[in-house]
Each structure stands twice: as structure tokens, then as C-alpha cells.
N, C-alpha and C. Protein backbone atom coordinates (compact mmCIF):
# COMPACT_ATOMS: atom_id res chain seq x y z
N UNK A 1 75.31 4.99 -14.33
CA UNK A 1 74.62 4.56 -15.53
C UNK A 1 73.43 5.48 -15.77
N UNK A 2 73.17 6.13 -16.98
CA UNK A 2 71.81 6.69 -17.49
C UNK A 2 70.91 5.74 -17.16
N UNK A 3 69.70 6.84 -17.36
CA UNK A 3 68.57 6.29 -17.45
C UNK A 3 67.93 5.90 -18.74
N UNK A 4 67.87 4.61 -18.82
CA UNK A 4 67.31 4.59 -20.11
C UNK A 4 65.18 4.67 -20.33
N UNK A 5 64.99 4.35 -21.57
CA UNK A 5 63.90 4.89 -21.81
C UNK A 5 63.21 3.73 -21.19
N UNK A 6 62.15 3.42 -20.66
CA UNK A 6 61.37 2.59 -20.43
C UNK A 6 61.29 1.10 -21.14
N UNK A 7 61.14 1.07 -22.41
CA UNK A 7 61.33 -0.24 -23.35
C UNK A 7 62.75 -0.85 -23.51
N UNK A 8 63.44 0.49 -23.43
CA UNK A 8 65.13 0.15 -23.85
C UNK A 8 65.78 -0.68 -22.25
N UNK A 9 64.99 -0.23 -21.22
CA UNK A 9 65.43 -0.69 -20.13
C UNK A 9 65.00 -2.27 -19.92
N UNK A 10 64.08 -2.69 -20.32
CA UNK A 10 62.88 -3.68 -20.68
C UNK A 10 63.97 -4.71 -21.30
N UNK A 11 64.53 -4.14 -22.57
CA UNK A 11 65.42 -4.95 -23.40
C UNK A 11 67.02 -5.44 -22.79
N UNK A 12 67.11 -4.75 -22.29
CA UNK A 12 68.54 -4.44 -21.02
C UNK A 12 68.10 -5.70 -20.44
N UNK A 13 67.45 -5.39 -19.80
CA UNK A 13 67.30 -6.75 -18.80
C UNK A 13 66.62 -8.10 -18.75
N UNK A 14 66.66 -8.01 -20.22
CA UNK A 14 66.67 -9.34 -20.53
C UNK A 14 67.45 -9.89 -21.78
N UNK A 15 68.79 -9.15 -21.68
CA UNK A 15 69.64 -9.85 -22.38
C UNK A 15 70.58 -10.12 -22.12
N UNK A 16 71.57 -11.27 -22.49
CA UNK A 16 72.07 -12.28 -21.25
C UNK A 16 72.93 -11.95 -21.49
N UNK A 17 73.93 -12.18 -20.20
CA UNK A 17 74.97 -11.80 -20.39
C UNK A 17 76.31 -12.49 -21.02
N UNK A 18 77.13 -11.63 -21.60
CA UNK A 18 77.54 -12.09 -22.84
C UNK A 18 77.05 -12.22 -24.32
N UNK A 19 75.95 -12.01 -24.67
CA UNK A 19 75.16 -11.31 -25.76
C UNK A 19 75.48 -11.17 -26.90
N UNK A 20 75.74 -11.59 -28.27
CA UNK A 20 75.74 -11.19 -29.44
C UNK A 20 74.63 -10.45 -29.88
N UNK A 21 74.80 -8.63 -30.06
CA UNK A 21 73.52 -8.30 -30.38
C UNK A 21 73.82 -7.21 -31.35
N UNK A 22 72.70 -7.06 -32.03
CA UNK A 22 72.85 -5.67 -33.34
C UNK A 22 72.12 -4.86 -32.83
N UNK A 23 71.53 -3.95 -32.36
CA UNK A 23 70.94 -2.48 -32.35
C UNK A 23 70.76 -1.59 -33.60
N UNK A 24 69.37 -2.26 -34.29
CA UNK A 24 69.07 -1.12 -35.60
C UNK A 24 68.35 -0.33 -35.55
N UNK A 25 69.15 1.00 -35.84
CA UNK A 25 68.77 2.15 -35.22
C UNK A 25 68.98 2.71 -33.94
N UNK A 26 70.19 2.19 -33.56
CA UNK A 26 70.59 2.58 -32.13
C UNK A 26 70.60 4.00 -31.69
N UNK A 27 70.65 4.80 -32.64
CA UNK A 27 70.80 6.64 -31.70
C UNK A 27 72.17 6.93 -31.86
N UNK A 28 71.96 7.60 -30.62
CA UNK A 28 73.41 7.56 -29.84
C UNK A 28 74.28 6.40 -29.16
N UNK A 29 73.25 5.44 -28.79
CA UNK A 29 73.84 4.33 -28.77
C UNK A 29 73.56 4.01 -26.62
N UNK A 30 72.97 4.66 -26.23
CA UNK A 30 72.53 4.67 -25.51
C UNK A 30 71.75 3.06 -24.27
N UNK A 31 71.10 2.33 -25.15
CA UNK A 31 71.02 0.74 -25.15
C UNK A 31 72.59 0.25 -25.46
N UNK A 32 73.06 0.27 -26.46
CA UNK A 32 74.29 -0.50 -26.32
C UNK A 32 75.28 0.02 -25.43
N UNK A 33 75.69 0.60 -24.81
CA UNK A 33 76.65 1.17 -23.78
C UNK A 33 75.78 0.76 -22.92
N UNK A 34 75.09 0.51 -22.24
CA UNK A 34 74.33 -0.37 -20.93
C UNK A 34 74.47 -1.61 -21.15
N UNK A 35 74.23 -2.28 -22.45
CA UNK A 35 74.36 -3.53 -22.76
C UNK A 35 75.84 -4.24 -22.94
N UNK A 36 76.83 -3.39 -23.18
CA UNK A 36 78.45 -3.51 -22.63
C UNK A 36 78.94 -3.61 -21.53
N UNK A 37 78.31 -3.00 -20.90
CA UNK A 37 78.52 -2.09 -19.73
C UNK A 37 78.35 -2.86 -18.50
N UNK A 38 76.99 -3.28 -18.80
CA UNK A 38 76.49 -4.09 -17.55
C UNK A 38 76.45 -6.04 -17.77
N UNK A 39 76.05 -6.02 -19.25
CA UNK A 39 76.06 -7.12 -19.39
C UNK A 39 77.18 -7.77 -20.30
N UNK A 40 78.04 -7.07 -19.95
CA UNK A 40 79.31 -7.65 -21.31
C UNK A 40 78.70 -8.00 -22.61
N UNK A 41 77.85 -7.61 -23.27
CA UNK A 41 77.69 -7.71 -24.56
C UNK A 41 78.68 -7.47 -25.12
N UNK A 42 78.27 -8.17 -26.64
CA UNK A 42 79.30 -8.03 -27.25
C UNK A 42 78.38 -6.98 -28.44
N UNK A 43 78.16 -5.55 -28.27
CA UNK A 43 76.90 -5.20 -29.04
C UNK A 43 77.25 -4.22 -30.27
N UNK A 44 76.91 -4.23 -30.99
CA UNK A 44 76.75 -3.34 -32.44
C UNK A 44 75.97 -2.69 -32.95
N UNK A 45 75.92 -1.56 -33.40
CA UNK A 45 74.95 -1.05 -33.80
C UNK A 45 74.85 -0.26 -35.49
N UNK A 46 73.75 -0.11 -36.09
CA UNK A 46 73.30 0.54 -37.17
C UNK A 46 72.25 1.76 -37.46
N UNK A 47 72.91 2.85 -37.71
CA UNK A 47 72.28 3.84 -37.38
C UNK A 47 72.30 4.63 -39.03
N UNK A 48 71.23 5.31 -39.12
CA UNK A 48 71.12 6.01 -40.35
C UNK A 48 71.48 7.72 -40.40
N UNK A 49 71.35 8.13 -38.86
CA UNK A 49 71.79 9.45 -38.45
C UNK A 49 73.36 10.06 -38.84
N UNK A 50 73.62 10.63 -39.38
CA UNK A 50 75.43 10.61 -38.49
C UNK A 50 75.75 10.89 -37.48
N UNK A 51 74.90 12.09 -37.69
CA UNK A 51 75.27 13.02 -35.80
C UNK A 51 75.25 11.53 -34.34
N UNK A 52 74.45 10.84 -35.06
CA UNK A 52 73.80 9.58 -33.94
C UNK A 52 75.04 8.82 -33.89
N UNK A 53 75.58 8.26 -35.15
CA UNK A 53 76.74 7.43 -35.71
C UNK A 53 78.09 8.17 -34.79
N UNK A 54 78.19 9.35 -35.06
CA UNK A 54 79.34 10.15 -34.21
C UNK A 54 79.02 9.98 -32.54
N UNK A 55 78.20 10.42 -32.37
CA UNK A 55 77.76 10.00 -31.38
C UNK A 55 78.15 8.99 -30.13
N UNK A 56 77.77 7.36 -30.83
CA UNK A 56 78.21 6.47 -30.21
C UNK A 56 79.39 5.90 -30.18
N UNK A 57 79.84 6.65 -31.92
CA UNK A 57 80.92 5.99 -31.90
C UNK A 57 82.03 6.70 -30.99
N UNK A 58 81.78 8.35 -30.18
CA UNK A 58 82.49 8.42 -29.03
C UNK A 58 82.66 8.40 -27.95
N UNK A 59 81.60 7.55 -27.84
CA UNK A 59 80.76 6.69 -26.69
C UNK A 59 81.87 5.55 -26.82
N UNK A 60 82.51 4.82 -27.74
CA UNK A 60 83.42 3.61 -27.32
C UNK A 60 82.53 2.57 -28.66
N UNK A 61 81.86 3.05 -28.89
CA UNK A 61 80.99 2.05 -29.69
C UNK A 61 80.88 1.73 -31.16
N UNK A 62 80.77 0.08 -31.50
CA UNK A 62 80.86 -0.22 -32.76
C UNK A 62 79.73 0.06 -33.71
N UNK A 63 79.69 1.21 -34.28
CA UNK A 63 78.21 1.77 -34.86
C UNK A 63 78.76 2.12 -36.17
N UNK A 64 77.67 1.67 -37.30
CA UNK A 64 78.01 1.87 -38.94
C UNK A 64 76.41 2.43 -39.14
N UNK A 65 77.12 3.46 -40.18
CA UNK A 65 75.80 4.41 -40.96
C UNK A 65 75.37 2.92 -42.04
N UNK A 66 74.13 3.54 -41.67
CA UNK A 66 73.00 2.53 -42.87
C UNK A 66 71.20 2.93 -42.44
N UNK A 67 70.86 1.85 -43.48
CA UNK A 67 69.64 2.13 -43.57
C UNK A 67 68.91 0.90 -42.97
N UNK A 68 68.52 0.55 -42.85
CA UNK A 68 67.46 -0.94 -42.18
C UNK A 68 66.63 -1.29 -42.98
N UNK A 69 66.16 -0.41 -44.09
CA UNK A 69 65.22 -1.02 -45.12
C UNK A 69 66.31 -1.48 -45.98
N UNK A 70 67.51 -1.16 -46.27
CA UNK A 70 68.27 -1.81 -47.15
C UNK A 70 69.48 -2.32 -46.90
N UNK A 71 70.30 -2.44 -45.81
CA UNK A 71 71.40 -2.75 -45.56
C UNK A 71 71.45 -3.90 -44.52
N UNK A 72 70.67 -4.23 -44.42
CA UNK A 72 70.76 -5.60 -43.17
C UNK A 72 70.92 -6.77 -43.79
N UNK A 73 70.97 -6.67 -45.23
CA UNK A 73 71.01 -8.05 -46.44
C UNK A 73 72.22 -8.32 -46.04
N UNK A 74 73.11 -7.74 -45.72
CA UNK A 74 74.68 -7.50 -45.75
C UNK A 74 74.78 -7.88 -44.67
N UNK A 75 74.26 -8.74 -43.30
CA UNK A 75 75.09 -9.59 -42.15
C UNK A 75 74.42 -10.88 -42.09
N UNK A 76 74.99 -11.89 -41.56
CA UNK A 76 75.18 -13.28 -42.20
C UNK A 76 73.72 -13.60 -41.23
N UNK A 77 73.55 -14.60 -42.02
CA UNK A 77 72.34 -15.64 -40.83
C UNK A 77 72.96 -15.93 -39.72
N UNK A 78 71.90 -15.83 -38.87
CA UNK A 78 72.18 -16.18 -37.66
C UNK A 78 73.76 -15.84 -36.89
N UNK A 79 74.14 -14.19 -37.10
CA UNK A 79 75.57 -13.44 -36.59
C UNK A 79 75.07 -13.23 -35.44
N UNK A 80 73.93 -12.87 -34.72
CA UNK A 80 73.95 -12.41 -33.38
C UNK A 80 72.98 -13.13 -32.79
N UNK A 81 72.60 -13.16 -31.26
CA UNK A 81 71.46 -13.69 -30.23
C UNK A 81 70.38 -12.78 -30.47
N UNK A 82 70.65 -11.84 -30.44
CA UNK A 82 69.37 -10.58 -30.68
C UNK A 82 69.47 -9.37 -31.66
N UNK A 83 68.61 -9.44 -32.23
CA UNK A 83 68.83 -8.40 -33.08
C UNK A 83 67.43 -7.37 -32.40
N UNK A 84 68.22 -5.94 -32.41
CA UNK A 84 66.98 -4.89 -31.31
C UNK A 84 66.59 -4.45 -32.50
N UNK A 85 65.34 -3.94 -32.90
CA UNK A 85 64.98 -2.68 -33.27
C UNK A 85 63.73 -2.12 -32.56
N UNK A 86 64.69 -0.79 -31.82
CA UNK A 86 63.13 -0.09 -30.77
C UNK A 86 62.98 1.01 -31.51
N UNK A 87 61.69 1.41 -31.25
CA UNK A 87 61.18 2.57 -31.73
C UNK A 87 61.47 3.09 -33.28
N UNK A 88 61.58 2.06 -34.56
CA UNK A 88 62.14 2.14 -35.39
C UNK A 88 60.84 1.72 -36.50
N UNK A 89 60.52 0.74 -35.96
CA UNK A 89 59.24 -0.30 -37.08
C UNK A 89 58.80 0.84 -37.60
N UNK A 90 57.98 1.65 -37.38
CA UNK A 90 57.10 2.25 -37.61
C UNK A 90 57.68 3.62 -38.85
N UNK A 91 58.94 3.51 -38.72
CA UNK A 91 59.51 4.31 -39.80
C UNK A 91 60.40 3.92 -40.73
N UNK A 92 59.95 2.22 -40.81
CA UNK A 92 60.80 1.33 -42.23
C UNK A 92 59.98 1.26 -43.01
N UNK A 93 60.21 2.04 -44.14
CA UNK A 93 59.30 1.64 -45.75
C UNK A 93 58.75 0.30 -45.82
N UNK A 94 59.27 -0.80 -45.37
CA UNK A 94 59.24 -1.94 -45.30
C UNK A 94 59.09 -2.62 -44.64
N UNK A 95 58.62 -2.59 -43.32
CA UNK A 95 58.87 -3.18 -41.95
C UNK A 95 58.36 -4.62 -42.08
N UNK A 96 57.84 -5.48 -43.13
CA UNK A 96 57.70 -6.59 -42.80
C UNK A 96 58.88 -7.10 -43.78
N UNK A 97 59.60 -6.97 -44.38
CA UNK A 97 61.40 -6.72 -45.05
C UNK A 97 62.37 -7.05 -43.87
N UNK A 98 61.80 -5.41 -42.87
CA UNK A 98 63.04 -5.60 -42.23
C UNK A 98 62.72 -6.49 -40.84
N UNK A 99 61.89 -6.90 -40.84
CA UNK A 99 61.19 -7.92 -39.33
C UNK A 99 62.00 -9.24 -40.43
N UNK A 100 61.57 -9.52 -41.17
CA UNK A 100 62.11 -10.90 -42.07
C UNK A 100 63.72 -10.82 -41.77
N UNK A 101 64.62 -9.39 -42.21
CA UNK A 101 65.63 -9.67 -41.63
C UNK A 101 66.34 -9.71 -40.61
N UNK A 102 65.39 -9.05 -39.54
CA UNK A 102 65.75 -9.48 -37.96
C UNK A 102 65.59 -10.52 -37.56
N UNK A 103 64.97 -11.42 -38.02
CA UNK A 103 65.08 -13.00 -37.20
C UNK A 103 65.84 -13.54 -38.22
N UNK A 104 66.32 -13.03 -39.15
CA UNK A 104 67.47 -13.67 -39.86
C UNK A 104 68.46 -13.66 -39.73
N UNK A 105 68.76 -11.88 -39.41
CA UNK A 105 70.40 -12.21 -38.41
C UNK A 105 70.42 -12.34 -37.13
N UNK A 106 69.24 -12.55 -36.32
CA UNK A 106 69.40 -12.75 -35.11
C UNK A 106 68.69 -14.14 -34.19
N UNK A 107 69.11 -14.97 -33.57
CA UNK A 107 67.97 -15.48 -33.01
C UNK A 107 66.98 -15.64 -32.48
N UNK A 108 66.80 -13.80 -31.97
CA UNK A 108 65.39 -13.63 -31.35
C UNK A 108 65.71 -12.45 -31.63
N UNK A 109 64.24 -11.74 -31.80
CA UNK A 109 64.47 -10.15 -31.92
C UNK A 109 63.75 -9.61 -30.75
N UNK A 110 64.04 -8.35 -30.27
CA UNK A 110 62.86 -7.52 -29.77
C UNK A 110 62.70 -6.20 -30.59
N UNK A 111 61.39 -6.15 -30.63
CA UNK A 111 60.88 -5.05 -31.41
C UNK A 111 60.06 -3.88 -30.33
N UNK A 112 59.99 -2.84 -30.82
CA UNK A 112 59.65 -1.81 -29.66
C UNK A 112 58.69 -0.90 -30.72
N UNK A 113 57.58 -0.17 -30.30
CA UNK A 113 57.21 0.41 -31.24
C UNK A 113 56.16 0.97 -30.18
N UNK A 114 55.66 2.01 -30.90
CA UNK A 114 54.44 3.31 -30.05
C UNK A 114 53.46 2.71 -30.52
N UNK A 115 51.93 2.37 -29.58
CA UNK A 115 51.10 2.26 -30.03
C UNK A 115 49.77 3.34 -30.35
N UNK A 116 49.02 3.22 -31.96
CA UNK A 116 48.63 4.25 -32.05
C UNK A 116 47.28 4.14 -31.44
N UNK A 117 46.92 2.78 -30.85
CA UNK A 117 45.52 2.85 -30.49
C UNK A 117 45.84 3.05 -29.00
N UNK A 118 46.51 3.56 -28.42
CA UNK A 118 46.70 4.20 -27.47
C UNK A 118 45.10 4.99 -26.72
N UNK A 119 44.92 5.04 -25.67
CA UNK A 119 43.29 5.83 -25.50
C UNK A 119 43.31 6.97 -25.62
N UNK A 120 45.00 7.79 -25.35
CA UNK A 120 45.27 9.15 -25.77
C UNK A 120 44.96 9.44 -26.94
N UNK A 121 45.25 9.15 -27.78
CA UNK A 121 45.51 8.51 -29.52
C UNK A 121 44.30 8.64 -30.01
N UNK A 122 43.63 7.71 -29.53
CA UNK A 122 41.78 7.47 -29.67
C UNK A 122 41.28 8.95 -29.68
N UNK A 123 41.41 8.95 -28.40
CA UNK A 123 40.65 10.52 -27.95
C UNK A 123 41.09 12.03 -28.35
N UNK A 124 42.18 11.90 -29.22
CA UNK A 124 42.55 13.38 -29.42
C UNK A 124 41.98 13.20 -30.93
N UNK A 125 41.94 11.93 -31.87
CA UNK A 125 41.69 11.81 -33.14
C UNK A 125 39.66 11.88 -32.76
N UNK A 126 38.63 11.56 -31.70
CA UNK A 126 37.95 11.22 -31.71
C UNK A 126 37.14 12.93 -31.35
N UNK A 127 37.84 13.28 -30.60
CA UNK A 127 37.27 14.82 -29.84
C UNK A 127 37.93 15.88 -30.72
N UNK A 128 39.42 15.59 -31.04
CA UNK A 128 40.09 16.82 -31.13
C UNK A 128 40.24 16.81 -32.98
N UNK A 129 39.32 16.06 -33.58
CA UNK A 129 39.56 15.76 -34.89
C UNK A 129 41.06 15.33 -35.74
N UNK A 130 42.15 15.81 -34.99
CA UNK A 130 43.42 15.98 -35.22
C UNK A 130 44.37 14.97 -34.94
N UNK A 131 45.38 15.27 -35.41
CA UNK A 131 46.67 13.52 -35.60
C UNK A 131 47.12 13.83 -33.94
N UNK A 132 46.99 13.01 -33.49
CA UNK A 132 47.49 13.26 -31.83
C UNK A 132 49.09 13.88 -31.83
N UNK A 133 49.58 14.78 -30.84
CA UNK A 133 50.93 14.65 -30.45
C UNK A 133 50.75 14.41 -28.37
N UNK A 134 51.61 13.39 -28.47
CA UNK A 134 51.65 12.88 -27.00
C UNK A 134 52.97 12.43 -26.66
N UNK A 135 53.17 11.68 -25.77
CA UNK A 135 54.75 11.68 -25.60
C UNK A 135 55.32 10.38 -26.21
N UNK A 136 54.04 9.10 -26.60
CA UNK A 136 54.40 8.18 -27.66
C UNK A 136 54.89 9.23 -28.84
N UNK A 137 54.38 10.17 -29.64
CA UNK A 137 54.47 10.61 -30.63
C UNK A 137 54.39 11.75 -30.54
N UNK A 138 55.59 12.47 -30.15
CA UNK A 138 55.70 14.16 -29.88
C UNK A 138 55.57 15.04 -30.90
N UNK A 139 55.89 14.54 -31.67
CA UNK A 139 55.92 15.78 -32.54
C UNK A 139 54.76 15.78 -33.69
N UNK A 140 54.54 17.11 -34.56
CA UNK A 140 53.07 16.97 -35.23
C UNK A 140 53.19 16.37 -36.75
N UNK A 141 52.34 15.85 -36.76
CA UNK A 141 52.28 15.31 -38.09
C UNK A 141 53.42 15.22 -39.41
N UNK A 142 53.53 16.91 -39.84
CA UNK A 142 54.63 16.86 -41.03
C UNK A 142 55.41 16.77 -40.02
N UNK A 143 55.85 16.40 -39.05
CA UNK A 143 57.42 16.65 -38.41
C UNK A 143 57.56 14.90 -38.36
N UNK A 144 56.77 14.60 -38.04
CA UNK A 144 57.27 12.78 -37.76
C UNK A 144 58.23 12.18 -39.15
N UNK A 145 59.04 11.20 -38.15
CA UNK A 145 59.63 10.15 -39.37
C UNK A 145 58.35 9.04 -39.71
N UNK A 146 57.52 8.69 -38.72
CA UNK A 146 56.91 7.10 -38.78
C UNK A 146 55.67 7.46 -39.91
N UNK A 147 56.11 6.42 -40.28
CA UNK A 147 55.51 6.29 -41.93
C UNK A 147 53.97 5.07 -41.75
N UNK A 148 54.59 4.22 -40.87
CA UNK A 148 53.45 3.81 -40.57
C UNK A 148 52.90 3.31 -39.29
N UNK A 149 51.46 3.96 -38.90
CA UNK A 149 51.19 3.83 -37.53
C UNK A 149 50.33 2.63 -37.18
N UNK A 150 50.87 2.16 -36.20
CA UNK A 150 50.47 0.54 -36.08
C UNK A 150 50.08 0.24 -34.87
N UNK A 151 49.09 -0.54 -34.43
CA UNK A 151 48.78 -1.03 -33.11
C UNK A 151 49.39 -2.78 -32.45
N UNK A 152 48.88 -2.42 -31.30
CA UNK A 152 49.69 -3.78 -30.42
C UNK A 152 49.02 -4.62 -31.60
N UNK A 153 47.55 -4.94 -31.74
CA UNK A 153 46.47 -5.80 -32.34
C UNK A 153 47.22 -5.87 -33.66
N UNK A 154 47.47 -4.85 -34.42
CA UNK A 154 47.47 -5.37 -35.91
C UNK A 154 49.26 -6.02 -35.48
N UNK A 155 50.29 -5.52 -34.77
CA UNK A 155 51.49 -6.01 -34.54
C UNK A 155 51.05 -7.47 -34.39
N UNK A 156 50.51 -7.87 -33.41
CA UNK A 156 49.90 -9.33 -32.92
C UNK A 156 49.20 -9.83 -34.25
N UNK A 157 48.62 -10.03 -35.11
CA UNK A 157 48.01 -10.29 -36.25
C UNK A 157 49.06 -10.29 -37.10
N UNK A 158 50.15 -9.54 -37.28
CA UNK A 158 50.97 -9.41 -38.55
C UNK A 158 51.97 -10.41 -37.87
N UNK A 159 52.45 -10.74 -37.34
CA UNK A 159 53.31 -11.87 -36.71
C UNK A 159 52.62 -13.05 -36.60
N UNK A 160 51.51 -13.38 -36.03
CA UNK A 160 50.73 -14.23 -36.41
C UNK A 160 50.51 -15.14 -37.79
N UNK A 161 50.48 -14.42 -38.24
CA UNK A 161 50.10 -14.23 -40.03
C UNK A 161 51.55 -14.94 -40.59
N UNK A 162 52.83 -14.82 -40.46
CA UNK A 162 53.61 -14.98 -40.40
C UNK A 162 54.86 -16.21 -40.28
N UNK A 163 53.72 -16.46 -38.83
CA UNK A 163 54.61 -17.86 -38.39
C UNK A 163 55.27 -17.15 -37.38
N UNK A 164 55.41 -15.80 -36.92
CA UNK A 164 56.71 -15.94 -35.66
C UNK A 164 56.02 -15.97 -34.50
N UNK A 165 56.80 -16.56 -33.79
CA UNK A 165 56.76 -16.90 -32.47
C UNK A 165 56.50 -15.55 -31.20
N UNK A 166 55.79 -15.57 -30.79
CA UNK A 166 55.89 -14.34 -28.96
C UNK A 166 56.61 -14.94 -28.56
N UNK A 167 57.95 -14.55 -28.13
CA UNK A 167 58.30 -15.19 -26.86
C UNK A 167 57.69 -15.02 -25.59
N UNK A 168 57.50 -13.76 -25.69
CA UNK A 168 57.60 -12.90 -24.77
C UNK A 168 57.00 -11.16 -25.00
N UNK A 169 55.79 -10.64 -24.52
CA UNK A 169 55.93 -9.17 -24.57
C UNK A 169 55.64 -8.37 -23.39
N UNK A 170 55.86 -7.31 -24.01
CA UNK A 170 55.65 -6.29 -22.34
C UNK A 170 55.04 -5.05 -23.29
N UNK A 171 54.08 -4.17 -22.30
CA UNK A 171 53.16 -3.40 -22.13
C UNK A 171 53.18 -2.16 -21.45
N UNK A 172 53.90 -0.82 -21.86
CA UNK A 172 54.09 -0.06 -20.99
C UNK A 172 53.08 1.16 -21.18
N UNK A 173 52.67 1.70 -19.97
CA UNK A 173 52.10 3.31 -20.34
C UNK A 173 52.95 4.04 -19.44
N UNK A 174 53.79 5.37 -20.25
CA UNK A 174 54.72 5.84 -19.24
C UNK A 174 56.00 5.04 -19.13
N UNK A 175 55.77 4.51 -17.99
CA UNK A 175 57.08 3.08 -17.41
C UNK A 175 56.28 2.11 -16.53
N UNK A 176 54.97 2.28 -16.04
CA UNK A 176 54.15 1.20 -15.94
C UNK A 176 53.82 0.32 -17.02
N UNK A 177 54.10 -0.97 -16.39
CA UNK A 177 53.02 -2.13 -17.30
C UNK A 177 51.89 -2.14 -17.22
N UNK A 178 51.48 -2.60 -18.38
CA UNK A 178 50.08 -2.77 -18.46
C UNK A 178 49.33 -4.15 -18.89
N UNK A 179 48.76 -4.81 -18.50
CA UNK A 179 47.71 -6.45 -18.44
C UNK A 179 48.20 -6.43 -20.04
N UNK A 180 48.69 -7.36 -20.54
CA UNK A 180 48.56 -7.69 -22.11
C UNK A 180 46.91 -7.64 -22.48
N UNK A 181 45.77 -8.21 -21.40
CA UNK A 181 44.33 -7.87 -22.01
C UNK A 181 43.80 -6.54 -22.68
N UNK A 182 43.90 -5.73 -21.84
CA UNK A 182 43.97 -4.38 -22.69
C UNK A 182 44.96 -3.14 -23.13
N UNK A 183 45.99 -4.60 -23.46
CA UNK A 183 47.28 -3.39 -23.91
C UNK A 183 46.92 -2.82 -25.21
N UNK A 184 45.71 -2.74 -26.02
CA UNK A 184 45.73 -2.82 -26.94
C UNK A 184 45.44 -1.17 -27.00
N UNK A 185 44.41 -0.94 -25.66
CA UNK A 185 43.70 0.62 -25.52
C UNK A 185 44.87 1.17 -24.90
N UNK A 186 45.48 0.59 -23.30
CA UNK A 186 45.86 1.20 -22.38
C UNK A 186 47.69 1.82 -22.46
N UNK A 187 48.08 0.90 -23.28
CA UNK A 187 49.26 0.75 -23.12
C UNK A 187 49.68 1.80 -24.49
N UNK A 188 51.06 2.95 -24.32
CA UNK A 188 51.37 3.58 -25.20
C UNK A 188 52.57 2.68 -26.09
N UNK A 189 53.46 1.88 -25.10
CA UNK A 189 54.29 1.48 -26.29
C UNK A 189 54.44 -0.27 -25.73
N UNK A 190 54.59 -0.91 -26.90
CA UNK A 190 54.97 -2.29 -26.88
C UNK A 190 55.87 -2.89 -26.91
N UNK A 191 56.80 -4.08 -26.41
CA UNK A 191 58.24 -4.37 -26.81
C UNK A 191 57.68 -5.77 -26.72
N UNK A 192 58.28 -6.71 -27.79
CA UNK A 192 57.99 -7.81 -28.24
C UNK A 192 59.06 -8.85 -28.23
N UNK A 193 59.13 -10.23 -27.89
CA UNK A 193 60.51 -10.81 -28.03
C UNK A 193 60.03 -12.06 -29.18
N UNK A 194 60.95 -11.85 -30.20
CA UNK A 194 59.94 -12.62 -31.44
C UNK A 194 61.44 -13.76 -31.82
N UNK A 195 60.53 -14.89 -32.21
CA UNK A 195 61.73 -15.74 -32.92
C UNK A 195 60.66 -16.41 -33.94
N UNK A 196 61.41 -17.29 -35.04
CA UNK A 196 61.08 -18.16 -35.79
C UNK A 196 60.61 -19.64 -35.34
């Protein structure tokens, strides 16, 4: 079995086995072939790439081209246990659209996303005047997809705000966890387990 990314591994292992799950924005598909694999999911995915779409789909995997700001209208309430989207929020025109339709087709979501108040983040915008590139966010500025950069705090506030539920989150810098108290500085990326 690959290694998966730190959050994606996070999500792996805590989804049960036997699983109805969607993956928006899956890649290559990389989470769902672990999530088959190991946990008999029954998993699907939606990807906007093709190369990504080709990809998984010769990986063994049930993956359809789309978009997440607009195509998730199109699967029924409540079709799966989890609906994933990692590392994706941050580059939906819409992300409080497409959070509305993840707990709609799913019963719990996890969400994954880079945080920008990161202390790296802080300190390259604070010393280095400049848009950070770090390994949350490699690449420079005009090169990024993420449209919008968001912290654990305003994530926690915008769900709040909301009505949804934490189930559950985790706090990584690297592949260490980090105290939810100051995941807000310490921690580069977040994964969230959200329901209604």
C-alpha cells in the first residue's frame, strides 16, 4: 500500500468499514484505492482533472469528471456515509455551496484544507513581505488554484455560524499532531469531521 498524505491517511482510518463514500476531488484517486482496498468501501470519486479522472479510473476506480462548485446538485440526499473533500475548500468559488452540499449527500463529511495562519505563513508574509510558498502551499502565488485562503479559526467560526456539528478534528504540522489549542498558529493543515 502507498503512502498516503498525512490528512488523507487521517481520513482512511476513520472510515468504517464498508463505507459509502464520494471523494470530491479525488486526484488520482489515491484515498479511494486505500479506502477499497483496506476498508471495503464502497468509494467514488469526482474529479475536475482528466489526466486525474484517467488516472484512477486505471487504478480500478469509479471516478466522473466534474466540478464541485456545480455538479454535486446531481447526487441524491443522503447517497453516501461520507462525503471527503481534502485539500479542495480552498479552491471552490463557493465553498460554503459546496460544504452545504457535502452534508447533503453525505452523512458526515471530512474536510481537509491548508492553514494560512500557519506560523510559517505568518512569518514569511510578516518578515519576507511576500505570499508564502511552503509545503502547505508550494507553489507561488500566480501558480496556485486556491482562491481562497482560510484559517483553522475562521473554518471553526464559519461552521459555527452555520449550525454544523465538529465531530471530530485533527491538527497536523508535517504528519505530527498538534493540541487543537494552538492549532490555529502551529498546525499547517486541518481535517474536520462535520455533520448536521
Amino acid at each position: 500500500m502507498s503512502l498516503l498524505r498525512p490528512d488523507l491517511a487521517i481520513i482512511a482510518d476513520n472510515v468504517a468499514r464498508g463505507a459509502r463514500v464520494l471523494d470530491i476531488g479525488c486526484g488520482g484517486g489515491e484515498l479511494m484505492a486505500v479506502l477499497r482496498d483496506r476498508q471495503g468501501a464502497d468509494a467514488r470519486g469526482i474529479e475536475i482533472d482528466g489526466a486525474n479522472v484517467s488516472a484512477a479510473v486505471a487504478r480500478g476506480l469509479s471516478v466522473v469528471q466534474g466540478d464541485a462548485d456545480t455538479d454535486l446538485s446531481a447526487y441524491p440526499d443522503a447517497s453516501f456515509d461520507h462525503a471527503i473533500l481534502s485539500q479542495t475548500l480552498q479552491t471552490a468559488r463557493r465553498p460554503d455551496r459546496v460544504l452545504d452540499e457535502l452534508l447533503r449527500i453525505g452523512r458526515t463529511a471530512f474536510v481537509s484544507f491548508p492553514n494560512f495562519a500557519y506560523w510559517r505563513v505568518r512569518w514569511s508574509l510578516m518578515w519576507g513581505g511576500r505570499m508564502p510558498v511552503t509545503a502547505a502551499l508550494p507553489v507561488s502565488w500566480y501558480e496556485t488554484q486556491d482562491i481562497h485562503h482560510l484559517t483553522i479559526d475562521d473554518f471553526r467560526a464559519f461552521v459555527a455560524a452555520r449550525g454544523i456539528v465538529v465531530e471530530e478534528a485533527w491538527f497536523l504540522a508535517g504528519s505530527r499532531r498538534c493540541s487543537a489549542v494552538q492549532a490555529n498558529l502551529l498546525a499547517e493543515h486541518a481535517v474536520f469531521l462535520l455533520r448536521r
